[in-house]
N, C-alpha and C. Protein backbone atom coordinates (compact mmCIF):
# COMPACT_ATOMS: atom_id res chain seq x y z
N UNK A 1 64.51 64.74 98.85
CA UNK A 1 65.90 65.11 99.05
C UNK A 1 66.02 65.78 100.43
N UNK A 2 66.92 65.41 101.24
CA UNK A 2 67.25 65.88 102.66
C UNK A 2 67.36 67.03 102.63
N UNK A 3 67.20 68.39 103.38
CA UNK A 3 67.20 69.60 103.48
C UNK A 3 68.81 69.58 104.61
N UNK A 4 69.26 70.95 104.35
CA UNK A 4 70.59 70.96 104.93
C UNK A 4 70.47 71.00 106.38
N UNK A 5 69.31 70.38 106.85
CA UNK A 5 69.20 71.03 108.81
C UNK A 5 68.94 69.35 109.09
N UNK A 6 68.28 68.77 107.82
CA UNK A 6 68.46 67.07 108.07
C UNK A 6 69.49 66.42 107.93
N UNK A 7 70.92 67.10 106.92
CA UNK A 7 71.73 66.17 106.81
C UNK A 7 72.58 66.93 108.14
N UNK A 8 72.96 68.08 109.05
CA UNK A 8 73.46 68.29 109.67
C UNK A 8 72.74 67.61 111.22
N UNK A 9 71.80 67.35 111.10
CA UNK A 9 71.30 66.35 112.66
C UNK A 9 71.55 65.34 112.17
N UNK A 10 71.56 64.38 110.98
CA UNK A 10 72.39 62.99 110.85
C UNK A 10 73.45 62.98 111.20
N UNK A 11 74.72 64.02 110.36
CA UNK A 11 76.18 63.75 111.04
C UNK A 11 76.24 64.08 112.24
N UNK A 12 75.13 64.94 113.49
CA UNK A 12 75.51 65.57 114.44
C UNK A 12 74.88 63.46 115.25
N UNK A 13 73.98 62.97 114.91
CA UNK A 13 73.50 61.90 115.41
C UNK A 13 75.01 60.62 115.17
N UNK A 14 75.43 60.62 114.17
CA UNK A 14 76.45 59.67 113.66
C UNK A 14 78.22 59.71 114.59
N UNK A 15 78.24 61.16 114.53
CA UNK A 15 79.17 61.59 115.62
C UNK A 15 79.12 60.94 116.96
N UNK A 16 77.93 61.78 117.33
CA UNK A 16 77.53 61.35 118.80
C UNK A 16 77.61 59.54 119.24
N UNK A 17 77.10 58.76 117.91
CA UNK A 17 77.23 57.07 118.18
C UNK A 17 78.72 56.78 117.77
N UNK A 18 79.32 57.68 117.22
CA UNK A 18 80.67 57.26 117.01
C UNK A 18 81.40 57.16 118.11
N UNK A 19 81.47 58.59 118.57
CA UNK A 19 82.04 58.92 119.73
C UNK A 19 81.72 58.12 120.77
N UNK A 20 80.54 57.54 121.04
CA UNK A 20 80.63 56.78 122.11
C UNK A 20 80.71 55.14 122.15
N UNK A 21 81.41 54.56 121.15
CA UNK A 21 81.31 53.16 120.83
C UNK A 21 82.48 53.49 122.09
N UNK A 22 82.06 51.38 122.53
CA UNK A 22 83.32 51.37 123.33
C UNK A 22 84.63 50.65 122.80
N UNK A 23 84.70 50.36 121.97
CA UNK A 23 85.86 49.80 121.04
C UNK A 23 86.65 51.49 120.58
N UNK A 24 88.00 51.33 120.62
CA UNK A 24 89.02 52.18 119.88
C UNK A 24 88.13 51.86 118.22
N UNK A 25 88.36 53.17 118.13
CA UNK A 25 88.18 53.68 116.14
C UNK A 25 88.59 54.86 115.96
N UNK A 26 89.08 54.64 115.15
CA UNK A 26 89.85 56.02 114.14
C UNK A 26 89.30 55.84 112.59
N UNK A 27 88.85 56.72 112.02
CA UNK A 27 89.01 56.96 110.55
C UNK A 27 89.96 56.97 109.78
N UNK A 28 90.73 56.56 109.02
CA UNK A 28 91.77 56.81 107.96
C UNK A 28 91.16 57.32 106.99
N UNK A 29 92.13 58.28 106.30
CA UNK A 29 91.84 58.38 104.97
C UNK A 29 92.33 57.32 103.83
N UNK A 30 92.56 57.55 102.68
CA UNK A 30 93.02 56.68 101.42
C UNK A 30 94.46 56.73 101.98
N UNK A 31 95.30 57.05 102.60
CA UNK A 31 96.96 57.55 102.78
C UNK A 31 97.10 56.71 104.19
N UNK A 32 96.21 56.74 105.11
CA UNK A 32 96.85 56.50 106.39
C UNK A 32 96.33 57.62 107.66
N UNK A 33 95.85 58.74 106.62
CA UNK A 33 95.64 60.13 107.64
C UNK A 33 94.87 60.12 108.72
N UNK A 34 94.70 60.35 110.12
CA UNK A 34 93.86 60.03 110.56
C UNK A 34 92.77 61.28 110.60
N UNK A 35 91.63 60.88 110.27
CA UNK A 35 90.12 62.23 109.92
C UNK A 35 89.61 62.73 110.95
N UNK A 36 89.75 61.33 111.84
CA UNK A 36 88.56 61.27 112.88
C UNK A 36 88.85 60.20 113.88
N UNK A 37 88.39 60.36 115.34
CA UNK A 37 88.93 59.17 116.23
C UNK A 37 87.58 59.53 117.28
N UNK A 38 87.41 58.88 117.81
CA UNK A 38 86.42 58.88 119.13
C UNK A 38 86.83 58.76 120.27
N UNK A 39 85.68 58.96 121.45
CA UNK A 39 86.71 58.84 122.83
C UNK A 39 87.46 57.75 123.42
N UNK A 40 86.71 57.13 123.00
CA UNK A 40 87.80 55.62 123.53
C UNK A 40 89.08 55.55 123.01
N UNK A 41 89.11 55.64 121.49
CA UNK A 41 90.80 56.28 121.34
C UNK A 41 91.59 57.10 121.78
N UNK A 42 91.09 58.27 121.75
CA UNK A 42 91.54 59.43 122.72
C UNK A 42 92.10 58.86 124.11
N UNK A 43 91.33 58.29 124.86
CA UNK A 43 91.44 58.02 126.33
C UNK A 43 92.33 56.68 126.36
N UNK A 44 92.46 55.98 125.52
CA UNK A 44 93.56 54.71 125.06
C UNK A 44 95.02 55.58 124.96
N UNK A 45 94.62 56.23 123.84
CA UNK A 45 96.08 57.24 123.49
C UNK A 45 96.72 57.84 124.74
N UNK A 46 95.79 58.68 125.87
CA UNK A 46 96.10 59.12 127.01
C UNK A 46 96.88 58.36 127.71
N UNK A 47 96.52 57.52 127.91
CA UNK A 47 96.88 56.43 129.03
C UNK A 47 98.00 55.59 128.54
N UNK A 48 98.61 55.79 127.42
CA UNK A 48 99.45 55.30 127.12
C UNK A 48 100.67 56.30 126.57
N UNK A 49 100.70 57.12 127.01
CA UNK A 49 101.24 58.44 126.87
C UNK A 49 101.14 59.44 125.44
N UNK A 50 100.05 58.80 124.94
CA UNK A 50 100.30 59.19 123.72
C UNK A 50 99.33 60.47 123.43
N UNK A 51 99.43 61.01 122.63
CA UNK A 51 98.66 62.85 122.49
C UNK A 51 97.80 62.90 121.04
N UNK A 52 96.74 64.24 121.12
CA UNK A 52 95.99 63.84 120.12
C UNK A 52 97.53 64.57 119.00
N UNK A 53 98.37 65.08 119.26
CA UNK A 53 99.33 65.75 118.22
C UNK A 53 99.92 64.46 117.63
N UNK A 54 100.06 63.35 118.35
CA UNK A 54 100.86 61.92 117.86
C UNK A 54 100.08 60.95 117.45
N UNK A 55 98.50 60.89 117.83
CA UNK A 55 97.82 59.73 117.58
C UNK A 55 96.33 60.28 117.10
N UNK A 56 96.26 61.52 116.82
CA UNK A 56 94.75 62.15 116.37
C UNK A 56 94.72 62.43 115.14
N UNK A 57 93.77 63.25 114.68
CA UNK A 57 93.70 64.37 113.37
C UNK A 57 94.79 64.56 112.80
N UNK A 58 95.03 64.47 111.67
CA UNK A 58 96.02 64.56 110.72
C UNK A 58 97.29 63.95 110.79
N UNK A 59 97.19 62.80 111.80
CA UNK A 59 98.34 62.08 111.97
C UNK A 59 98.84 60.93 111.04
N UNK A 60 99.53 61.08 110.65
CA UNK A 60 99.39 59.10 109.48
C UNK A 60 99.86 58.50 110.03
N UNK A 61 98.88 57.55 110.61
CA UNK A 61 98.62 56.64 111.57
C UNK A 61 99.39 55.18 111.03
N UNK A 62 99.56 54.96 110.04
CA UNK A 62 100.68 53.72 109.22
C UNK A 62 102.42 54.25 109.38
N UNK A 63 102.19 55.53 109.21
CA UNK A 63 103.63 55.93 109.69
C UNK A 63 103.96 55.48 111.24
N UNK A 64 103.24 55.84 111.93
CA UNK A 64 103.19 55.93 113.56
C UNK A 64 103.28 54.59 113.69
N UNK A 65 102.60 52.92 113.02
CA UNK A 65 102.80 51.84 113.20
C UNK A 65 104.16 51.74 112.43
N UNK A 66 104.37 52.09 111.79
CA UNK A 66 106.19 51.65 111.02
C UNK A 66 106.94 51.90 111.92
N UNK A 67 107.16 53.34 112.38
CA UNK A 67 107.69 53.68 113.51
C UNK A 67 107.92 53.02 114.71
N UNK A 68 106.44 52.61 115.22
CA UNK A 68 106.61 51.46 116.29
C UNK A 68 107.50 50.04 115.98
N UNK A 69 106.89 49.51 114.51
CA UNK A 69 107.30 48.41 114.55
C UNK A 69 108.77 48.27 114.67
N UNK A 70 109.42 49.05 113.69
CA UNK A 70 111.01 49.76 113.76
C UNK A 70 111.24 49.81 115.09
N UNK A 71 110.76 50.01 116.20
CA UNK A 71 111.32 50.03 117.53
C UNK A 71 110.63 48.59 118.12
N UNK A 72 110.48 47.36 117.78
CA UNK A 72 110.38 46.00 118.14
C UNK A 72 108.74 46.07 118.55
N UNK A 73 108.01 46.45 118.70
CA UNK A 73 106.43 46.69 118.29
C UNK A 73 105.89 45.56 117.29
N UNK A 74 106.02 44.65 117.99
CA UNK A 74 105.20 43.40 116.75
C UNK A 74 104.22 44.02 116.35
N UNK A 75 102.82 44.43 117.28
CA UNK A 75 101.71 44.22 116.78
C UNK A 75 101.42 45.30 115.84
N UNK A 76 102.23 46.55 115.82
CA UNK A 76 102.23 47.60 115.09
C UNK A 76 102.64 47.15 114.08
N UNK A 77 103.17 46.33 113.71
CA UNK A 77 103.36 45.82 112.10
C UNK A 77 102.22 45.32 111.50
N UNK A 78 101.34 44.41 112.57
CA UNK A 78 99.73 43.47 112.19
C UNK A 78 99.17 44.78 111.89
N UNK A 79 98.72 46.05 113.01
CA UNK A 79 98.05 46.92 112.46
C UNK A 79 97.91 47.19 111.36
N UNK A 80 99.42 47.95 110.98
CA UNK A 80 99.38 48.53 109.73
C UNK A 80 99.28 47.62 108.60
């Protein structure tokens, strides 16, 4: 059984490969919530004016595509 200093260098190892994929990823929860995002999202979101308050952590990210799509946003409809 993993000791608590092994399962905290796995998630600290899992993070670290998360964070640096180069593809956009976000986590959802069961709802839409967003948990978790990495830098390439972050730096996507930036550049497109968007903030981690609108497109990060605790955002519901299916709302945010309804929203879009509601404003003529095709692909935000495919997303969600």
């Amino acid at each position: 059984m993993p000791t608590e200093i092994q399962r905290e260098r796995t998630l600290a190892v899992r993070s670290f490969a998360f964070d640096r994929l180069s593809a956009t990823a976000a986590v959802l929860d069961s709802t839409g919530v967003v948990v978790d995002t990495n830098e390439a999202w972050r730096t996507f979101a930036r550049l497109n004016n968007g903030s981690d308050q609108s497109t990060g952590e605790g955002v519901n990210y299916l709302e945010v595509c309804d929203r879009a799509a509601a404003s003529g946003a095709e692909s935000a409809a495919l997303v969600a």
